[in-house]
PDB file of N, CA and C in Angstrom:
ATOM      1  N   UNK A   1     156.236 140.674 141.006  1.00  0.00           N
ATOM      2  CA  UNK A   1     156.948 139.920 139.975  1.00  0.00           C
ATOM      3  C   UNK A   1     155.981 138.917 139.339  1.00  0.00           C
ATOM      4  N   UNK A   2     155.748 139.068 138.033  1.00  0.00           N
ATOM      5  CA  UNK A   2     154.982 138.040 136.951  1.00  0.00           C
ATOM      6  C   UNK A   2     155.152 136.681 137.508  1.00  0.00           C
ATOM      7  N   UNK A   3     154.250 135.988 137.350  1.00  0.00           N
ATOM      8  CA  UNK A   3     154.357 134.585 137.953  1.00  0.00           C
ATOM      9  C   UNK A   3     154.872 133.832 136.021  1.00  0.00           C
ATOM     10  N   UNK A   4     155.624 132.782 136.043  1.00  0.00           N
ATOM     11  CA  UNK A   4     155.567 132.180 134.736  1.00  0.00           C
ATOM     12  C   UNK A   4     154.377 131.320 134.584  1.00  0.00           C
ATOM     13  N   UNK A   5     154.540 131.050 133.438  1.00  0.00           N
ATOM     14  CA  UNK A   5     153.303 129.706 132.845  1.00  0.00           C
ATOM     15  C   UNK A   5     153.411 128.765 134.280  1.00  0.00           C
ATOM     16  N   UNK A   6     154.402 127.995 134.197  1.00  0.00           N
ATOM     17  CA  UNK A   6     154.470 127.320 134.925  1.00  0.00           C
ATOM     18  C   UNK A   6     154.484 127.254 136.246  1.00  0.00           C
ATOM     19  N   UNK A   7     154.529 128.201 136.763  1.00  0.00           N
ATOM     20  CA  UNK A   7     154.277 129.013 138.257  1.00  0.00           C
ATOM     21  C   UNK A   7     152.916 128.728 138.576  1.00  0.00           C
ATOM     22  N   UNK A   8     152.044 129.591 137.571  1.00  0.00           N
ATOM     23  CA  UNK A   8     150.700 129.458 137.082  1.00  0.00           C
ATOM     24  C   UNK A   8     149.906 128.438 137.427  1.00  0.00           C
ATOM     25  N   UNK A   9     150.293 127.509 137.087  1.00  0.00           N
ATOM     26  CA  UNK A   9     150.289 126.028 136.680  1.00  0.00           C
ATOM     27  C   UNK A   9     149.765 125.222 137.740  1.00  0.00           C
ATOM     28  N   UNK A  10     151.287 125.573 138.108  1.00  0.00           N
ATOM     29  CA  UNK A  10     151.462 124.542 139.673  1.00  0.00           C
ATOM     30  C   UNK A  10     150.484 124.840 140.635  1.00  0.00           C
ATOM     31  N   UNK A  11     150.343 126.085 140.642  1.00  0.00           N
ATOM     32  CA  UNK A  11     149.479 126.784 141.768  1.00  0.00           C
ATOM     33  C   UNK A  11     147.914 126.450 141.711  1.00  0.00           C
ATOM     34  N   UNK A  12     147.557 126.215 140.205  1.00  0.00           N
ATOM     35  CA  UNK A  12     146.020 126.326 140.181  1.00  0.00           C
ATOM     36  C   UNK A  12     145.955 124.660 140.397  1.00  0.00           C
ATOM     37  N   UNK A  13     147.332 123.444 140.145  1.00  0.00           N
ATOM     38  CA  UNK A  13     147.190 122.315 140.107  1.00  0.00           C
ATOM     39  C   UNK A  13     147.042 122.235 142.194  1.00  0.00           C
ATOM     40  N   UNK A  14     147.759 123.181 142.729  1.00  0.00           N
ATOM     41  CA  UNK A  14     147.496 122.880 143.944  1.00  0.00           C
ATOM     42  C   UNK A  14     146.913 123.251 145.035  1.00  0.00           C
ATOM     43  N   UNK A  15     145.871 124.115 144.347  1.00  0.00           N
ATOM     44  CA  UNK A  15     144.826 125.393 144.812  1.00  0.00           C
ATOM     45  C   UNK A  15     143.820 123.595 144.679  1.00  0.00           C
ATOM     46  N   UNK A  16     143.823 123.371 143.367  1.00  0.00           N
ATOM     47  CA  UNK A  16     142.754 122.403 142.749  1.00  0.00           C
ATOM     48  C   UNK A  16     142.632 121.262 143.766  1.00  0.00           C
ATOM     49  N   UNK A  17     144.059 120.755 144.009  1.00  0.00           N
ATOM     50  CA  UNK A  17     143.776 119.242 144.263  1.00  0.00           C
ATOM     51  C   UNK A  17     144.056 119.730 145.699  1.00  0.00           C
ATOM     52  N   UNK A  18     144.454 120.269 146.514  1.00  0.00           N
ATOM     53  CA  UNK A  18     144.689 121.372 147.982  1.00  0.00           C
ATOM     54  C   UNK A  18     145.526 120.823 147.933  1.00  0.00           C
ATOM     55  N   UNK A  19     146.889 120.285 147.977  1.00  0.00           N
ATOM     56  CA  UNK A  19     148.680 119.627 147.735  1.00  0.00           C
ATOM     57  C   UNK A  19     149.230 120.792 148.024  1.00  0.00           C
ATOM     58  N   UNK A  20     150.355 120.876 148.682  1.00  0.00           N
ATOM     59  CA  UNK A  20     151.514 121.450 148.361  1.00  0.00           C
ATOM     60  C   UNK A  20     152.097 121.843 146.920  1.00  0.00           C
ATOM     61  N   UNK A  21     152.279 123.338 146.264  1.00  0.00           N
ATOM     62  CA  UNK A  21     152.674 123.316 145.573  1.00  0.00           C
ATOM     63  C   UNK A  21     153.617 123.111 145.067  1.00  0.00           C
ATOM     64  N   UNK A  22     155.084 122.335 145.732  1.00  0.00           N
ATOM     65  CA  UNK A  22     156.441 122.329 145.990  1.00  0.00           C
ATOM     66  C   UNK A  22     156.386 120.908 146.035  1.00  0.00           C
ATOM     67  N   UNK A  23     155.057 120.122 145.457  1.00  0.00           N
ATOM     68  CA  UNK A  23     155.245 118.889 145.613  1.00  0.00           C
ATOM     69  C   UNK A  23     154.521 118.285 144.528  1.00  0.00           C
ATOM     70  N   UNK A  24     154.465 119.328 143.180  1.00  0.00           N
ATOM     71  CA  UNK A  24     154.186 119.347 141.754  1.00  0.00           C
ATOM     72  C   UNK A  24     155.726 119.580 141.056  1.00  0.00           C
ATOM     73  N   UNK A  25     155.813 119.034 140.202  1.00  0.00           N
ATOM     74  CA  UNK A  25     157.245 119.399 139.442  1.00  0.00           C
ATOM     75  C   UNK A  25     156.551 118.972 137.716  1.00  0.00           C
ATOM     76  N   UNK A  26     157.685 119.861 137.422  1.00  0.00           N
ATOM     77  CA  UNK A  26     156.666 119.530 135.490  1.00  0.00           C
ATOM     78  C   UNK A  26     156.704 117.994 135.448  1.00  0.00           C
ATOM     79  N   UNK A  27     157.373 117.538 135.718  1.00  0.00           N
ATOM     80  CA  UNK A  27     157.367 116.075 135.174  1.00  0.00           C
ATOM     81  C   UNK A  27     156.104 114.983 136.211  1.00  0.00           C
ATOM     82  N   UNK A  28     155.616 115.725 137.005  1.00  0.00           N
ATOM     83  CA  UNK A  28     154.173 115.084 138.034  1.00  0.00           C
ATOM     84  C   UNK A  28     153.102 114.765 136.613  1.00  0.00           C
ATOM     85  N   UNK A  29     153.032 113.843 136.684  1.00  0.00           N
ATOM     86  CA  UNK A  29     151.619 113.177 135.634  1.00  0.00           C
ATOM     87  C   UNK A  29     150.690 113.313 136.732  1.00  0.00           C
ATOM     88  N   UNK A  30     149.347 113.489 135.788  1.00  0.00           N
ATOM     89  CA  UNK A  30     147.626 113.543 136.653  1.00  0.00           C
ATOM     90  C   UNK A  30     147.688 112.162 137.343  1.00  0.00           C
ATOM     91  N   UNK A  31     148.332 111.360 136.693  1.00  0.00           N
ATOM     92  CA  UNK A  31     147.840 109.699 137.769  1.00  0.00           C
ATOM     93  C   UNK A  31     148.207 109.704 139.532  1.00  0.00           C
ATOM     94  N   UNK A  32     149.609 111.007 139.140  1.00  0.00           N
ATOM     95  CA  UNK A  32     150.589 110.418 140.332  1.00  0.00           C
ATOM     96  C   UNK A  32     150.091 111.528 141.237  1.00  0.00           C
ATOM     97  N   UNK A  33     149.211 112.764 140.800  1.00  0.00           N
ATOM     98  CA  UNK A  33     148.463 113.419 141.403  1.00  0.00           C
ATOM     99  C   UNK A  33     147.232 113.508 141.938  1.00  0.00           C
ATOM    100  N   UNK A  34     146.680 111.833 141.670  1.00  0.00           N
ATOM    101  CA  UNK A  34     145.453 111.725 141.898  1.00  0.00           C
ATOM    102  C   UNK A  34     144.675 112.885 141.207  1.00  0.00           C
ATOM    103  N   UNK A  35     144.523 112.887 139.697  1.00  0.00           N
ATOM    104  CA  UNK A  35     144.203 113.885 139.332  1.00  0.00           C
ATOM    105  C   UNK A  35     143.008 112.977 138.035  1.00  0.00           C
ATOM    106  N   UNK A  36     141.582 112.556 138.218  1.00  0.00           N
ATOM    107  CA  UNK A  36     140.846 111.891 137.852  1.00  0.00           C
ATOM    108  C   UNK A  36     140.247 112.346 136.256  1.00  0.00           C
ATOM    109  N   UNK A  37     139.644 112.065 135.763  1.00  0.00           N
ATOM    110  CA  UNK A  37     138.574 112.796 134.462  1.00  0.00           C
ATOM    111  C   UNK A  37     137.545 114.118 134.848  1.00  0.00           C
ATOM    112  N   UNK A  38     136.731 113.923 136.186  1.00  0.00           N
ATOM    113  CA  UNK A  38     136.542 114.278 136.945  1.00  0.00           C
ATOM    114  C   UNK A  38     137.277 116.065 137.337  1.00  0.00           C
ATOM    115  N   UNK A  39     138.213 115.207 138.165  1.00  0.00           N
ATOM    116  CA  UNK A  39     138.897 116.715 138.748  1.00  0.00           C
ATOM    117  C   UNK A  39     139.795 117.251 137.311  1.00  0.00           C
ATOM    118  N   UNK A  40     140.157 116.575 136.233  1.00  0.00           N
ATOM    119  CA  UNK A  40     141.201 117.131 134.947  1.00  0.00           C
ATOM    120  C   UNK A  40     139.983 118.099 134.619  1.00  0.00           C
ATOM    121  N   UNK A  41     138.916 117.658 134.252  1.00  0.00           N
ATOM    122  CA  UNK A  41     137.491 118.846 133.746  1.00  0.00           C
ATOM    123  C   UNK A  41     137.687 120.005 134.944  1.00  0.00           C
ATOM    124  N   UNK A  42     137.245 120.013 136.062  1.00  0.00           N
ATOM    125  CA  UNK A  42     137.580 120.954 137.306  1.00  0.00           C
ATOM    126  C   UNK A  42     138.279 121.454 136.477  1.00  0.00           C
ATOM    127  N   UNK A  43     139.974 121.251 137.077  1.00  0.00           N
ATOM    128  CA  UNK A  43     141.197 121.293 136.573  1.00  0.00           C
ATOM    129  C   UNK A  43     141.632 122.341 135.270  1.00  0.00           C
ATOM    130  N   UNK A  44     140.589 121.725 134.163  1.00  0.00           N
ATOM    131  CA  UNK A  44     141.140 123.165 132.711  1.00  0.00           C
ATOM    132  C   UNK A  44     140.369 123.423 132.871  1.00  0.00           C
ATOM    133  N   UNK A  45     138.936 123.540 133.674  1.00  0.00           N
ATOM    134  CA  UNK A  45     137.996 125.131 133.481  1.00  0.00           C
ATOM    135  C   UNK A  45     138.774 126.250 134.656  1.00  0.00           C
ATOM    136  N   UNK A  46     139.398 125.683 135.215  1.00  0.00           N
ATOM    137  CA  UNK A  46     140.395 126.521 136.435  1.00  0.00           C
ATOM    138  C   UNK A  46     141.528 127.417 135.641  1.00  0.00           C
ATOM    139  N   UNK A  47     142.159 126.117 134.923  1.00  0.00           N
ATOM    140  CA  UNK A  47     142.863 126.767 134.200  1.00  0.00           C
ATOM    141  C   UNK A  47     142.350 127.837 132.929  1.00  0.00           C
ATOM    142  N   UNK A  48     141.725 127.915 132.570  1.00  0.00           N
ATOM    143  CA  UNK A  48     140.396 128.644 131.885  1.00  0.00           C
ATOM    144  C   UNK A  48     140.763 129.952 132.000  1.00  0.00           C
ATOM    145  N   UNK A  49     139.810 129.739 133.354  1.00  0.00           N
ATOM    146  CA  UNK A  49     139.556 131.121 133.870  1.00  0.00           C
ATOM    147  C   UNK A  49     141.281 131.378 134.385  1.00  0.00           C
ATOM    148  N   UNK A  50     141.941 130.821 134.655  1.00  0.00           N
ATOM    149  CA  UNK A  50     143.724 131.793 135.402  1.00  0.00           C
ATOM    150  C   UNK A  50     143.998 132.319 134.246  1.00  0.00           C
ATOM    151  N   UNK A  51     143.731 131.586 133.081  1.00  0.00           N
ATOM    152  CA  UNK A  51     144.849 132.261 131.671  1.00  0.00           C
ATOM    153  C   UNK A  51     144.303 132.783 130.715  1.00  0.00           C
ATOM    154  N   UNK A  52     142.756 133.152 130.934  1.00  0.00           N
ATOM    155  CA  UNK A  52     141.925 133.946 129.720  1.00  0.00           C
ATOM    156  C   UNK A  52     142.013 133.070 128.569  1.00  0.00           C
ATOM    157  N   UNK A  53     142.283 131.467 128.528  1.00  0.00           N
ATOM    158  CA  UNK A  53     142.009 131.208 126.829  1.00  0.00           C
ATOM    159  C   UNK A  53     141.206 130.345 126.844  1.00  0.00           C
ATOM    160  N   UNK A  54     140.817 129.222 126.264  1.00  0.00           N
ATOM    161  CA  UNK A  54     139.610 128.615 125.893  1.00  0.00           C
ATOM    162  C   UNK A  54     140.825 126.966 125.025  1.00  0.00           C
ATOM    163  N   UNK A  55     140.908 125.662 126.096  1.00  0.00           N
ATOM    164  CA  UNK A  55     141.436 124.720 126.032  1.00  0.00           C
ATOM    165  C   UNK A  55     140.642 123.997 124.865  1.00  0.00           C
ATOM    166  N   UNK A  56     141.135 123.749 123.747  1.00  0.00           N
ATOM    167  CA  UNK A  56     139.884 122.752 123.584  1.00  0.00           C
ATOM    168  C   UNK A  56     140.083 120.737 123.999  1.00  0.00           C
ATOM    169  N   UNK A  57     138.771 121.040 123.932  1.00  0.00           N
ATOM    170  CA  UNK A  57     139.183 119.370 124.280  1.00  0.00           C
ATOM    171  C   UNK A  57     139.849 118.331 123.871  1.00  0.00           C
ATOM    172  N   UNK A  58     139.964 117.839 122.721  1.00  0.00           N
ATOM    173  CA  UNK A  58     140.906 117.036 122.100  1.00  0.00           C
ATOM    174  C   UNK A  58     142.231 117.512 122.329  1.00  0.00           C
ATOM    175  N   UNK A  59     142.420 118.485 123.180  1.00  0.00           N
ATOM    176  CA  UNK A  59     143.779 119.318 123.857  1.00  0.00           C
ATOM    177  C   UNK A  59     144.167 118.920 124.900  1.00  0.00           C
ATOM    178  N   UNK A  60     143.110 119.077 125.813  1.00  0.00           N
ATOM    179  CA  UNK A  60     143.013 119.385 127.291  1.00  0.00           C
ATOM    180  C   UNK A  60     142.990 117.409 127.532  1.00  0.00           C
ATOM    181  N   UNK A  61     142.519 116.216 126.374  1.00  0.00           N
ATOM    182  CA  UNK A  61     142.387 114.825 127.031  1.00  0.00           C
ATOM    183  C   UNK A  61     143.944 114.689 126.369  1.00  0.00           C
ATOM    184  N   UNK A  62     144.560 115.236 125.740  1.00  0.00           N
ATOM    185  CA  UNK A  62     145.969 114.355 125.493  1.00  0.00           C
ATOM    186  C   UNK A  62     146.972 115.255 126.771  1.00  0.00           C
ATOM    187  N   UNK A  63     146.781 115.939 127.301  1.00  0.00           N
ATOM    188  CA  UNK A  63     147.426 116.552 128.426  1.00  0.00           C
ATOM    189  C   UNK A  63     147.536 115.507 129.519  1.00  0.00           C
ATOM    190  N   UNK A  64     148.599 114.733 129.940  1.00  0.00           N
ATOM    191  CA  UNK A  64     148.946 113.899 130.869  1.00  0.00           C
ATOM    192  C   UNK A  64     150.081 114.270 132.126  1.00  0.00           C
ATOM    193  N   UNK A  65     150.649 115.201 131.919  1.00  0.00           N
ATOM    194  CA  UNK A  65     151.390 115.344 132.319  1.00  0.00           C
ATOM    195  C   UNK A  65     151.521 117.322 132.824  1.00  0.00           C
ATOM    196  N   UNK A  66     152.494 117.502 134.142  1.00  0.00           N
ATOM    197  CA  UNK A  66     152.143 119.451 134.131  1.00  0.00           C
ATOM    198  C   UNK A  66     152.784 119.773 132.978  1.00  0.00           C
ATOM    199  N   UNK A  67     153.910 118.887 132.639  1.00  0.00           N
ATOM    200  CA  UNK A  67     154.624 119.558 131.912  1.00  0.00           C
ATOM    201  C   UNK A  67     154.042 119.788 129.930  1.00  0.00           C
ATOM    202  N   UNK A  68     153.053 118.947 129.993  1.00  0.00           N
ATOM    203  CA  UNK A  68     152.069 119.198 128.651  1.00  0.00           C
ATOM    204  C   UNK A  68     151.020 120.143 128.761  1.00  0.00           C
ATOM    205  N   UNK A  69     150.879 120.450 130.174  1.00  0.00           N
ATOM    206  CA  UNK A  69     149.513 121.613 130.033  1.00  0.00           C
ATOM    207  C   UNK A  69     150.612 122.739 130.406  1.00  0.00           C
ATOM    208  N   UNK A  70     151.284 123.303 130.769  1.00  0.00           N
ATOM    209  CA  UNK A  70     152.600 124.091 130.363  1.00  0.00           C
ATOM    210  C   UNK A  70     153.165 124.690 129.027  1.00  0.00           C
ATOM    211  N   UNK A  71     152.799 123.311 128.213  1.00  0.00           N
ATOM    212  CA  UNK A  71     153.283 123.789 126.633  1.00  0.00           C
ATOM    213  C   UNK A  71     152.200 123.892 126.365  1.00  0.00           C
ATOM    214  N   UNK A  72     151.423 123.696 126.517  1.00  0.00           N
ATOM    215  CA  UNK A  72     150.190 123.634 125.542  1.00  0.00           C
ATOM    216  C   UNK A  72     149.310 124.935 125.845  1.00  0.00           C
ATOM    217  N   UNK A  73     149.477 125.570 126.976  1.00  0.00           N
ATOM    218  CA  UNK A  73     149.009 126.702 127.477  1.00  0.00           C
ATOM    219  C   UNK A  73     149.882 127.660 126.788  1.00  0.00           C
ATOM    220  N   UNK A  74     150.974 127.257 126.639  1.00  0.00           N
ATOM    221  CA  UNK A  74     152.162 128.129 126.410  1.00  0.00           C
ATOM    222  C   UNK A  74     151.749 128.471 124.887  1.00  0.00           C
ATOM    223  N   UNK A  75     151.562 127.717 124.000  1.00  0.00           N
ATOM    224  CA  UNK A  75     151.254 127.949 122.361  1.00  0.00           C
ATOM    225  C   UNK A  75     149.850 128.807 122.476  1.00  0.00           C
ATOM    226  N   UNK A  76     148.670 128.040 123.262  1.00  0.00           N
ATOM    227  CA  UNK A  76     147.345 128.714 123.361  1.00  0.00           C
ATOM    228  C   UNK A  76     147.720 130.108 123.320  1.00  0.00           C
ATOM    229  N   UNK A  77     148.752 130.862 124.750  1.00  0.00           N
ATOM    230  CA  UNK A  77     148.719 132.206 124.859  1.00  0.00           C
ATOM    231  C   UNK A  77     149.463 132.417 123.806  1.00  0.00           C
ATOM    232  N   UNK A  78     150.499 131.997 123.017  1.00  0.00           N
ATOM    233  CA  UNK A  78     151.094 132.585 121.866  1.00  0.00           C
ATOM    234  C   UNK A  78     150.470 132.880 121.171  1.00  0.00           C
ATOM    235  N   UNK A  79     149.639 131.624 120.356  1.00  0.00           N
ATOM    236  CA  UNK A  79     148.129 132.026 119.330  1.00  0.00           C
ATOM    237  C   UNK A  79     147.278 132.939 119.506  1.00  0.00           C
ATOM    238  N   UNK A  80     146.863 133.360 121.251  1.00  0.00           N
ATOM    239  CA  UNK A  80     146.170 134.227 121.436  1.00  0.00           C
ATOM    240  C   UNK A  80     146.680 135.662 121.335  1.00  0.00           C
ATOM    241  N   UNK A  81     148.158 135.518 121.150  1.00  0.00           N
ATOM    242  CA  UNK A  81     148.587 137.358 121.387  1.00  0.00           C
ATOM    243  C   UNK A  81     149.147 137.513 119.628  1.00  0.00           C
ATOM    244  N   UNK A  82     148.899 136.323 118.561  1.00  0.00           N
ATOM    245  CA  UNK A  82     149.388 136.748 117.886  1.00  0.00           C
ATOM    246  C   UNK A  82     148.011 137.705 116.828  1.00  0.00           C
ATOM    247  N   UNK A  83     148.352 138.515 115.751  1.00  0.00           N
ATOM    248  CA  UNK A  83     146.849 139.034 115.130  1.00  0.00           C
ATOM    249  C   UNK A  83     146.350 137.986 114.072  1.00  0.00           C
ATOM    250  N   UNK A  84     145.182 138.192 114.733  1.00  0.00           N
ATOM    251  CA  UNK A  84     144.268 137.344 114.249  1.00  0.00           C
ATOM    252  C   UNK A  84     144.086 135.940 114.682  1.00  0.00           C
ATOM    253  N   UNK A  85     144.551 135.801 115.941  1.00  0.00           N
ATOM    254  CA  UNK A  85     144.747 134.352 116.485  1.00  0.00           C
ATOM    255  C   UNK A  85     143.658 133.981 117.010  1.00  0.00           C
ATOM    256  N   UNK A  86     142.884 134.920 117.745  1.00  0.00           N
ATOM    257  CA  UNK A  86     141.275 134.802 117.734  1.00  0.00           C
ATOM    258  C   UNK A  86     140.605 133.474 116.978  1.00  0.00           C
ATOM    259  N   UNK A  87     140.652 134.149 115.996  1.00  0.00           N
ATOM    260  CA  UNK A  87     139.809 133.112 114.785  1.00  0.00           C
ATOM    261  C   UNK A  87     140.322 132.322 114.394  1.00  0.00           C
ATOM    262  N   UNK A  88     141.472 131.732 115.011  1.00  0.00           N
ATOM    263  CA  UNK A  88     142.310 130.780 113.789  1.00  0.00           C
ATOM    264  C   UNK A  88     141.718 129.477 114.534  1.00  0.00           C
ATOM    265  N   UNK A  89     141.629 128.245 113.976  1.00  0.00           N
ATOM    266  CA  UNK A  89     141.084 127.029 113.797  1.00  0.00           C
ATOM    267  C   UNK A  89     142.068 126.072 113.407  1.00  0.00           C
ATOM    268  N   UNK A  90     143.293 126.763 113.290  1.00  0.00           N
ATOM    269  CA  UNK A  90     144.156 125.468 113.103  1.00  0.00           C
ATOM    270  C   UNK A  90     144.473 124.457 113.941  1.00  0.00           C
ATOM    271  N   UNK A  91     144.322 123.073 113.322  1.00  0.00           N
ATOM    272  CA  UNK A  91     144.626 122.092 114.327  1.00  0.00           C
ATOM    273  C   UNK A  91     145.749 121.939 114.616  1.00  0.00           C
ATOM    274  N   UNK A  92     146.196 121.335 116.087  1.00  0.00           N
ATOM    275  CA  UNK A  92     147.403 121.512 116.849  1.00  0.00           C
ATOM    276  C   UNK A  92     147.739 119.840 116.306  1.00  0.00           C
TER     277      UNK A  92
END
């Protein structure tokens, strides 16, 4: 059975920081996860590589929260499956 985005998520947030994954909920912010500048870089090249897309940064520093790298992953893979989403450059 497909794991969701957010399944996804949780898992690479608790593969990352070694936590319990059952002790992430969307609404866990990086602060309350001990989740630094540091380990957030770790963190979206992890996420990177789990979801095949390419975060960009002015993306990946307003992400505070699981539940913003959730949506924001969530549009990335939309953009990426739509044609021609490859190349698109539009700002978010």
């Amino acid at each position: 059975m497909p794991e969701t985005v957010a399944e996804k998520v949780i898992a690479v947030i608790a593969k990352s920081k070694r936590i319990p994954a059952n002790s992430i909920t969307l609404d866990s912010k990086f602060e309350e996860l001990h989740i630094d500048s540091l380990d957030g870089l770790n963190l979206f090249f992890d996420l990177e590589e789990a979801f095949d897309v390419a975060i960009p940064d002015d993306r990946a520093k307003a992400m505070r929260t699981v539940r913003e790298v959730v949506e924001g992953l969530e549009q990335l893979l939309t953009m990426k499956g739509a044609p021609g989403a490859a190349s698109s450059t539009q700002p978010q």
